[in-house]
N, C-alpha and C. Protein backbone atom coordinates (compact mmCIF):
# COMPACT_ATOMS: atom_id res chain seq x y z
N UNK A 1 0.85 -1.18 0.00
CA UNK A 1 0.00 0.00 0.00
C UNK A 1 0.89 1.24 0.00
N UNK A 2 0.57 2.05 -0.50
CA UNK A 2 1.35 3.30 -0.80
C UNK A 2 1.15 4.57 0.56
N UNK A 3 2.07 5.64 0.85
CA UNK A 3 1.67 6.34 1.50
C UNK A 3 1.79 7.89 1.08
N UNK A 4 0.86 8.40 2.21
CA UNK A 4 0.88 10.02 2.01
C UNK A 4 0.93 10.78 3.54
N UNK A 5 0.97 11.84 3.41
CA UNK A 5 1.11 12.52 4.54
C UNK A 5 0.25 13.46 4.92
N UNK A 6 -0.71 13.61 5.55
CA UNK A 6 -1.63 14.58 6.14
C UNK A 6 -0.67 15.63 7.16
N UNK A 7 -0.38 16.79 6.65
CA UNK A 7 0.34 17.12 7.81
C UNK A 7 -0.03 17.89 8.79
N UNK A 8 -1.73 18.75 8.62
CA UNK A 8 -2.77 19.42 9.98
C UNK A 8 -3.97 18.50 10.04
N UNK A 9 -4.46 18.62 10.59
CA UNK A 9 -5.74 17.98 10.77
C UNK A 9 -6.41 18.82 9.87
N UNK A 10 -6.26 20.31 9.51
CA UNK A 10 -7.56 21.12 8.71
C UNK A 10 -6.69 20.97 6.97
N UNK A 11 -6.13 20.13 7.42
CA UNK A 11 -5.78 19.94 5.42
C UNK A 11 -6.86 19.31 4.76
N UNK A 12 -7.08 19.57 3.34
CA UNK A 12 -8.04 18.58 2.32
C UNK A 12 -7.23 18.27 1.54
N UNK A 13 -5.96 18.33 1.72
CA UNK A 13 -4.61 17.45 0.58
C UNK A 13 -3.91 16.50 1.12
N UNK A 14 -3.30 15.52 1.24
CA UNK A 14 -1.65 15.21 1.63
C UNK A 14 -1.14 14.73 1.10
N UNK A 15 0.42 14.79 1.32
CA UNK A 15 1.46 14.66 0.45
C UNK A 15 1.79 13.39 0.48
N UNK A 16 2.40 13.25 -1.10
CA UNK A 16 2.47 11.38 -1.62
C UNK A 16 4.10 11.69 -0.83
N UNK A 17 4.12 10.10 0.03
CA UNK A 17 5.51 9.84 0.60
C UNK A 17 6.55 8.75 -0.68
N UNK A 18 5.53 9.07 -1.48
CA UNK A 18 6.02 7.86 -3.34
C UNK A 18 5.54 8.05 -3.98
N UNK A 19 5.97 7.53 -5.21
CA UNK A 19 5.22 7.34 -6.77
C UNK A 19 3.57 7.01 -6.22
N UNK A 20 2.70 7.25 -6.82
CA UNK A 20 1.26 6.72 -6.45
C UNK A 20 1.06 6.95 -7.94
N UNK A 21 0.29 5.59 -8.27
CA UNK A 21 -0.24 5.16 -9.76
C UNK A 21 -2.11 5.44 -9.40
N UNK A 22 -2.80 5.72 -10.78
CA UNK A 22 -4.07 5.75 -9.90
C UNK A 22 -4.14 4.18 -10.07
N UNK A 23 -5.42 4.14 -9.02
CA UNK A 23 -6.12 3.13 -8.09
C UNK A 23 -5.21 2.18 -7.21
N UNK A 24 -4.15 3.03 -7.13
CA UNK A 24 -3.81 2.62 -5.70
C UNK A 24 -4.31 3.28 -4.72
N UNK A 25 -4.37 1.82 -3.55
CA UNK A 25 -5.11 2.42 -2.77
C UNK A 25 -3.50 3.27 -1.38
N UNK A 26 -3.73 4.43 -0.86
CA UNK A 26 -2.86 4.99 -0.03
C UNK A 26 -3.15 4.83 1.52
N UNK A 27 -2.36 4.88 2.44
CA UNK A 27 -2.39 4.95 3.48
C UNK A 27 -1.74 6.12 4.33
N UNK A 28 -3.13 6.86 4.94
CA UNK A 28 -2.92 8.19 5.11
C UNK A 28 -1.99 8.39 6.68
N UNK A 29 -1.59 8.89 6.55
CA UNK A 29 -0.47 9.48 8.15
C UNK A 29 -0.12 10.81 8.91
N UNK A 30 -0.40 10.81 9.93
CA UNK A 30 0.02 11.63 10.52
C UNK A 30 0.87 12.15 11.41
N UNK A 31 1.53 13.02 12.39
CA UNK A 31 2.18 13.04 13.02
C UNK A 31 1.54 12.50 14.33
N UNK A 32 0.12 12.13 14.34
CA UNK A 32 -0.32 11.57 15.78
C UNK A 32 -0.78 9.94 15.02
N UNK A 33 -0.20 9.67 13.92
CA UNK A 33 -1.03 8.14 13.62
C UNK A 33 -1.84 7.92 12.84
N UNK A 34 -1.66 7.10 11.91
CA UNK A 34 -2.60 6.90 10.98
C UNK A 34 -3.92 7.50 10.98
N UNK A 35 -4.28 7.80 9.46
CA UNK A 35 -5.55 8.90 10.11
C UNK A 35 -6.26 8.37 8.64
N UNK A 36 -6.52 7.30 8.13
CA UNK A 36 -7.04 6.78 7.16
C UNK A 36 -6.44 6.12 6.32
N UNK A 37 -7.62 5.64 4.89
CA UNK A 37 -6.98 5.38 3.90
C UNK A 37 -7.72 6.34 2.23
N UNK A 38 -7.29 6.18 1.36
CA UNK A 38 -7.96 6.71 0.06
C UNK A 38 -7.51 6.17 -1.01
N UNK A 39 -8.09 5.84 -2.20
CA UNK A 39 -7.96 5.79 -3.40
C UNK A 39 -7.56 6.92 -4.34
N UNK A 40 -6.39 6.38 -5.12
CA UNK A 40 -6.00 7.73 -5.88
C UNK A 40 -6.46 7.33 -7.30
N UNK A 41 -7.22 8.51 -7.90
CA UNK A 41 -8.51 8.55 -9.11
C UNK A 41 -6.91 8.82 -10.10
N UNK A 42 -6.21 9.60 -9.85
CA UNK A 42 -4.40 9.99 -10.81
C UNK A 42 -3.52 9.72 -10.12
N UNK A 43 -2.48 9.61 -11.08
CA UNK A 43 -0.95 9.38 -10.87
C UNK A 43 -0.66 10.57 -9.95
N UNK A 44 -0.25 10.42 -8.51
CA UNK A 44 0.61 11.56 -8.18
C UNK A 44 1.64 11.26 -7.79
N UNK A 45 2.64 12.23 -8.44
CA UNK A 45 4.46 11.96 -8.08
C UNK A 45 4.66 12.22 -6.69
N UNK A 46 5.77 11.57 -6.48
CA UNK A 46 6.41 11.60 -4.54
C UNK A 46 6.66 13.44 -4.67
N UNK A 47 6.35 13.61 -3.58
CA UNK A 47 6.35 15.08 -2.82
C UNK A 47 4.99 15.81 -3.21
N UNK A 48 4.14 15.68 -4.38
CA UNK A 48 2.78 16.35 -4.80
C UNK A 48 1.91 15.55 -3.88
N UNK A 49 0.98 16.51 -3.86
CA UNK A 49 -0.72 16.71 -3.23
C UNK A 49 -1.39 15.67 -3.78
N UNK A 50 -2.26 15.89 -3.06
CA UNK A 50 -3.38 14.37 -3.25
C UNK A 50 -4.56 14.95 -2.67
N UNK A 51 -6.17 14.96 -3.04
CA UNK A 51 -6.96 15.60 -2.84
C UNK A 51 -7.86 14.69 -1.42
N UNK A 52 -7.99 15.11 -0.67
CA UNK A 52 -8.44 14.24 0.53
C UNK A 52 -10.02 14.46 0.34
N UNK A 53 -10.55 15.22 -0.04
CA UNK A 53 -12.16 15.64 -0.26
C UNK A 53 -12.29 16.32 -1.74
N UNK A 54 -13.70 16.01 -1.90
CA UNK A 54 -14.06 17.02 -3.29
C UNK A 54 -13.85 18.64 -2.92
N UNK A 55 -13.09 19.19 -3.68
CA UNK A 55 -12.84 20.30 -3.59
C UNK A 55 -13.27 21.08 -4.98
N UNK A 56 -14.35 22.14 -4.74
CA UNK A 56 -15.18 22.75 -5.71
C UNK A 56 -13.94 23.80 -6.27
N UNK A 57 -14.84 24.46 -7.50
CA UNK A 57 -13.81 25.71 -8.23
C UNK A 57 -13.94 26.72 -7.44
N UNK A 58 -12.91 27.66 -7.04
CA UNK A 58 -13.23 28.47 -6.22
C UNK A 58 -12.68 27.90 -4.57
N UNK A 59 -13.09 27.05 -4.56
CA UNK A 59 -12.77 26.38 -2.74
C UNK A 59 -11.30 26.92 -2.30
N UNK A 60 -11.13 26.81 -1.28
CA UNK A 60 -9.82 26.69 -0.50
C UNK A 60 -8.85 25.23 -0.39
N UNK A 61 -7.65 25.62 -1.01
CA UNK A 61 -6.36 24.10 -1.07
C UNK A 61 -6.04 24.16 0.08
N UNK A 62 -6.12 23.42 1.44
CA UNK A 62 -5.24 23.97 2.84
C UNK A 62 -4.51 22.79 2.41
N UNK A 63 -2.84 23.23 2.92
CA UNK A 63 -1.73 22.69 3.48
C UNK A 63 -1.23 23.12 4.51
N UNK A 64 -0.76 22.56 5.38
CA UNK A 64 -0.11 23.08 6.91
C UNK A 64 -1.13 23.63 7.61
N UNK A 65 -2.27 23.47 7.20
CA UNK A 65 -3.60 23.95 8.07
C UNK A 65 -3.85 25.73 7.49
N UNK A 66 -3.16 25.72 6.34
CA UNK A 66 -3.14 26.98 6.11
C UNK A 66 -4.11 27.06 4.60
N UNK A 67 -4.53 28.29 3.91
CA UNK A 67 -4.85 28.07 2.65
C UNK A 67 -3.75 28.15 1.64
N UNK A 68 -3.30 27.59 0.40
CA UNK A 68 -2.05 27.64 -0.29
C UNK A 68 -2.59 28.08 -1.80
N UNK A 69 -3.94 28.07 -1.80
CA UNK A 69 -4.33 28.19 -3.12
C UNK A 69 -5.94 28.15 -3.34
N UNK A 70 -7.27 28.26 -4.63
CA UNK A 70 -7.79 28.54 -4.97
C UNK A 70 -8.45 27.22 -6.04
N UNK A 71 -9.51 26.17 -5.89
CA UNK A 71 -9.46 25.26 -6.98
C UNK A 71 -9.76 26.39 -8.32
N UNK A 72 -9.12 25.45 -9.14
CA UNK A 72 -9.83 26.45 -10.73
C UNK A 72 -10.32 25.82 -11.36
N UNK A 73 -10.69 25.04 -10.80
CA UNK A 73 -11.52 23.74 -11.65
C UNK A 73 -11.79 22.80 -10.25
N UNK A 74 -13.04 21.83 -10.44
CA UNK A 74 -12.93 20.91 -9.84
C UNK A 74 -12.67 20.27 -9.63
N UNK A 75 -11.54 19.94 -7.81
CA UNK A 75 -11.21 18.49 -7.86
C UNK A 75 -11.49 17.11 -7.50
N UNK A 76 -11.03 16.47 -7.44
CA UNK A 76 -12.18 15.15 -6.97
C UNK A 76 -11.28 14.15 -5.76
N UNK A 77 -12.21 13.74 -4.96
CA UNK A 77 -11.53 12.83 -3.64
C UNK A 77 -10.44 12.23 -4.43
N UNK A 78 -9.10 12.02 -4.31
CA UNK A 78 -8.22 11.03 -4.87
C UNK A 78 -7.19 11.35 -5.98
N UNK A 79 -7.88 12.84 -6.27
CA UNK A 79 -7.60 13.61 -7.57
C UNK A 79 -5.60 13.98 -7.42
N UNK A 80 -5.04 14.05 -8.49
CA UNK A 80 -3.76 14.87 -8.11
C UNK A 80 -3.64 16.75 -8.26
N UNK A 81 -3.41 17.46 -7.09
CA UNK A 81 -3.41 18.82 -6.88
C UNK A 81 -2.47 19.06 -7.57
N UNK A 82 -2.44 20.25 -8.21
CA UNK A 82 -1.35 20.82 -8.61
C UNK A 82 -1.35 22.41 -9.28
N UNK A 83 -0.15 22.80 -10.03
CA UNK A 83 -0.98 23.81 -10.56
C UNK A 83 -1.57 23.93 -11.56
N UNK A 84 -1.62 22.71 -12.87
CA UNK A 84 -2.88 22.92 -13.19
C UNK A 84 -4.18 22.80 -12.77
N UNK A 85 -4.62 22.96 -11.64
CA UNK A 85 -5.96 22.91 -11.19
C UNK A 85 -6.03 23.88 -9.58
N UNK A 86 -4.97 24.36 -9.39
CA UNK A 86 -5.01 25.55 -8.28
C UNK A 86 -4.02 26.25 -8.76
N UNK A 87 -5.00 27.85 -8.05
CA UNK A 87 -4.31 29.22 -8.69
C UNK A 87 -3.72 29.50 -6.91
N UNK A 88 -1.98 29.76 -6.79
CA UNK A 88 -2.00 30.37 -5.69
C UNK A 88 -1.99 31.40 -5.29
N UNK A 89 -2.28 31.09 -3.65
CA UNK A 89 -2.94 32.52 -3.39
C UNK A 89 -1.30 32.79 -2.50
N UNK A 90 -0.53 32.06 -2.46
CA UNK A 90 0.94 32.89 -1.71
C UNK A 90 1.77 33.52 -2.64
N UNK A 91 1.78 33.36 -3.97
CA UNK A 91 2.85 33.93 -5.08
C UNK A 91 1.58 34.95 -5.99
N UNK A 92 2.35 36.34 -6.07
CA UNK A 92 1.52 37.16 -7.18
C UNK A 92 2.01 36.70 -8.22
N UNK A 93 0.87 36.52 -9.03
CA UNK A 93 0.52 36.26 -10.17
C UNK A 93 1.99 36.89 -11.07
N UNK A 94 1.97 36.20 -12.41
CA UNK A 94 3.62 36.90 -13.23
C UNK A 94 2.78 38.03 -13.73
N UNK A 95 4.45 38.75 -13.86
CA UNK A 95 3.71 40.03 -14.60
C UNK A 95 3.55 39.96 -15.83
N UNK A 96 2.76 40.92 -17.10
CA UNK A 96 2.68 40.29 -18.02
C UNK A 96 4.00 41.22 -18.65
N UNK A 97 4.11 40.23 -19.85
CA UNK A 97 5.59 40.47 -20.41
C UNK A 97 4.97 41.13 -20.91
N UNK A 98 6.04 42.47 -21.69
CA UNK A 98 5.58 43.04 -22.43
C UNK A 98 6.86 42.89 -23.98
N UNK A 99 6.30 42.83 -24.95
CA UNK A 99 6.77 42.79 -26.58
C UNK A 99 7.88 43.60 -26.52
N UNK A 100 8.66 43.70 -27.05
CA UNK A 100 9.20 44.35 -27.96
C UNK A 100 8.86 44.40 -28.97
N UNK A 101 8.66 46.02 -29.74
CA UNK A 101 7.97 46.23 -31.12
C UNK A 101 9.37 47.01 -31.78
N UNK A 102 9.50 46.27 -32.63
CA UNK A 102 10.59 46.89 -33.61
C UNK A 102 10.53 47.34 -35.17
């Protein structure tokens, strides 16, 4: 069984401790003890997010019990987080380049 890491109790992500293929099933952990299990719906690479609940467009990504980001699309229990599917809310946005016109 594969694992991940819950690292607050108010997270809806945790982090893959490995490769996770989907429909493996994961085994969730915490710093006080196992704190479940879940099915992963995608592939998520070791150190990326893993969606612990349906998380709507618009919703809040918490990591560290904190918010880290914005869904921009919907994600789904099992889903892999990332940034294609959260806008964050700790880095401003790039600026836009501007042309050179010659």
């Amino acid at each position: 069984m594969k694992k991940a890491l819950k690292i607050n109790p108010k997270d809806n992500t945790a982090i893959a401790l490995e490769d996770i293929e989907a429909g493996d099933s994961v085994k969730l952990a915490s710093k006080s003890g196992p704190v479940g299990e879940i099915k992963a719906q995608q592939a998520i690479p070791f150190g990326h997010k893993l969606a612990l609940a349906n998380i709507g467009q618009g919703e809040k990504v918490l990591k560290y019990g904190e918010v880290i980001g914005l869904a921009t699309q919907p994600i789904n229990k099992g889903d892999y987080v990332h940034v294609h599917n959260v806008e964050s809310v700790l880095l401003p946005p790039p600026k836009e380049v501007k042309q050179w016109n010659f």
